[in-house]
C-alpha atoms as a PDB file:
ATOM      1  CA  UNK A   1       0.000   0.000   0.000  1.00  0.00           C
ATOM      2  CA  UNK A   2       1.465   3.271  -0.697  1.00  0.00           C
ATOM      3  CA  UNK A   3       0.498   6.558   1.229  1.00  0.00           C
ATOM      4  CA  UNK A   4       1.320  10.030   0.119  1.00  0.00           C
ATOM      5  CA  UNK A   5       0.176  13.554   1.321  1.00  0.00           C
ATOM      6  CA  UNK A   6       1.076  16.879   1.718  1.00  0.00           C
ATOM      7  CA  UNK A   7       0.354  20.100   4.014  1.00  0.00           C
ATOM      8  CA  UNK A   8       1.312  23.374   3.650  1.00  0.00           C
ATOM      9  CA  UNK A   9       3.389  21.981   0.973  1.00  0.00           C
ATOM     10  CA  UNK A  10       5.386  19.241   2.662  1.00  0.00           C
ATOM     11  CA  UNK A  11       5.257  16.290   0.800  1.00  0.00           C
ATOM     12  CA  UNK A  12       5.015  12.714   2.567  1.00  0.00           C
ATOM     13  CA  UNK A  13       4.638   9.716   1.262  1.00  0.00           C
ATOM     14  CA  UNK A  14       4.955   5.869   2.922  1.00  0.00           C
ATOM     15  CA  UNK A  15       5.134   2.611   1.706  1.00  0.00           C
ATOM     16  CA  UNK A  16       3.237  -0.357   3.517  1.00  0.00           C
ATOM     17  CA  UNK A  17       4.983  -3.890   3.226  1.00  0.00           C
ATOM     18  CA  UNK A  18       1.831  -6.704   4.553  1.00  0.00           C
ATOM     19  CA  UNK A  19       4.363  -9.988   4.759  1.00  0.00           C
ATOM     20  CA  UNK A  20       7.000  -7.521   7.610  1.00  0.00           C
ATOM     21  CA  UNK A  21       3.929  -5.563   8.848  1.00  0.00           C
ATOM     22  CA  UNK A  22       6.275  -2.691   8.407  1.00  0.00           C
ATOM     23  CA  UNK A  23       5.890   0.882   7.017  1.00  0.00           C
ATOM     24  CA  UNK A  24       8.769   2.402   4.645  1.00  0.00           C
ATOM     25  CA  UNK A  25       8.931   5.841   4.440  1.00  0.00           C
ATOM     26  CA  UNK A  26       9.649   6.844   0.558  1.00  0.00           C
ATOM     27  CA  UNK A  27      11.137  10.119  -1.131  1.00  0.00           C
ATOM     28  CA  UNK A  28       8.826  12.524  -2.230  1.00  0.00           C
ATOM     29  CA  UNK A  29      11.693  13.070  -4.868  1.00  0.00           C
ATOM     30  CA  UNK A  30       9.895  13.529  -8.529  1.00  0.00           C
ATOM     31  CA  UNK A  31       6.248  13.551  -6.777  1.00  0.00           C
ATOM     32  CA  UNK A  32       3.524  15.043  -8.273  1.00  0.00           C
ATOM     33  CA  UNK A  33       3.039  19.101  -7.098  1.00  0.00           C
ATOM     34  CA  UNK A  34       0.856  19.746  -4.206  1.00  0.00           C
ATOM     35  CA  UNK A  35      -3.226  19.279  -5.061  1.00  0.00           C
ATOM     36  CA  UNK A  36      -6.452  18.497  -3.398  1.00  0.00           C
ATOM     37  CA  UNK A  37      -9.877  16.724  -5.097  1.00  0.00           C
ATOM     38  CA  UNK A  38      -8.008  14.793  -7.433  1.00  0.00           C
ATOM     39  CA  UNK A  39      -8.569  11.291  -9.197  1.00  0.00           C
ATOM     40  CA  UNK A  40      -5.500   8.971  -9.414  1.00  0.00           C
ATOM     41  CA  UNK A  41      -5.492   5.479 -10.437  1.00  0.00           C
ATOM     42  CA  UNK A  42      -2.462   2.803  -9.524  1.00  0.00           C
ATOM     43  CA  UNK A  43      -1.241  -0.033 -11.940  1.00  0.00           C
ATOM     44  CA  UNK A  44       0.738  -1.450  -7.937  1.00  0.00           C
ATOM     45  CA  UNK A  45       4.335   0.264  -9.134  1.00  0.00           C
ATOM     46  CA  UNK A  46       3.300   3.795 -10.395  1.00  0.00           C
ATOM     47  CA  UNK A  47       0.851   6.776  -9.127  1.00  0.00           C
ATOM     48  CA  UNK A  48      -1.011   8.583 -11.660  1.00  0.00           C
ATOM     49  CA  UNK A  49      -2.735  11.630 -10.345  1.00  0.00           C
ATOM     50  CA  UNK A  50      -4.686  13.879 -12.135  1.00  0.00           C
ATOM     51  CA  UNK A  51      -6.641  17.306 -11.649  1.00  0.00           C
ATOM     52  CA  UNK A  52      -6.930  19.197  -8.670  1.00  0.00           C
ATOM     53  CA  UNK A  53      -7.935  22.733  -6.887  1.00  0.00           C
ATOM     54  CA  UNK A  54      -4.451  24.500  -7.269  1.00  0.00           C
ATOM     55  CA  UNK A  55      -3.002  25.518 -10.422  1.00  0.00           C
ATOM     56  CA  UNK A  56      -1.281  22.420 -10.787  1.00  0.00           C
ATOM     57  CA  UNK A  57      -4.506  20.457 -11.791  1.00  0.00           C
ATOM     58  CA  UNK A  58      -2.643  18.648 -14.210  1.00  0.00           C
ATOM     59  CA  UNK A  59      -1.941  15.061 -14.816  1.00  0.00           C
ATOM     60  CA  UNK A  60       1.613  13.450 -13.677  1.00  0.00           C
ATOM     61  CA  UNK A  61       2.783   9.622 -13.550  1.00  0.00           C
ATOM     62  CA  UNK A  62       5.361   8.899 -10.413  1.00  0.00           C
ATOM     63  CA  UNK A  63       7.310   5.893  -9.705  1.00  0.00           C
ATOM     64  CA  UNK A  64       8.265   6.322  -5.822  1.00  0.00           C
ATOM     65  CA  UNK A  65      11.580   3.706  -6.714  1.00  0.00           C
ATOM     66  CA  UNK A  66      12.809   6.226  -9.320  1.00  0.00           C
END
């Protein structure tokens, strides 16, 4: 499971391994820009986001590995 947010434009973002019950913490390096109200879908490896309320409502594609 991955987990990513932001507030007051701090980015976060977590990685959730079920077989060590453990949590990663990933680099926000490369993340999408700072949004709310925005669809994203997941193919398990890569985040695609897409719209949003700030001027970034654009689409972006993110790997967290890369």
């Amino acid at each position: 499971m991955l987990v990513w947010g932001s507030l007051s434009g701090f980015s976060d973002g977590y990685l959730y391994d079920p077989a060590l019950d453990q949590w990663s913490k990933i680099s926000s390096a490369n993340a999408p820009a700072n949004r709310q109200r925005f669809a994203y879908a997941t193919d398990g490896r890569r985040l695609f986001v897409y719209g949003g309320g700030f001027a970034s409502a654009t689409g972006a594609m993110w790997s967290p590995e890369e």
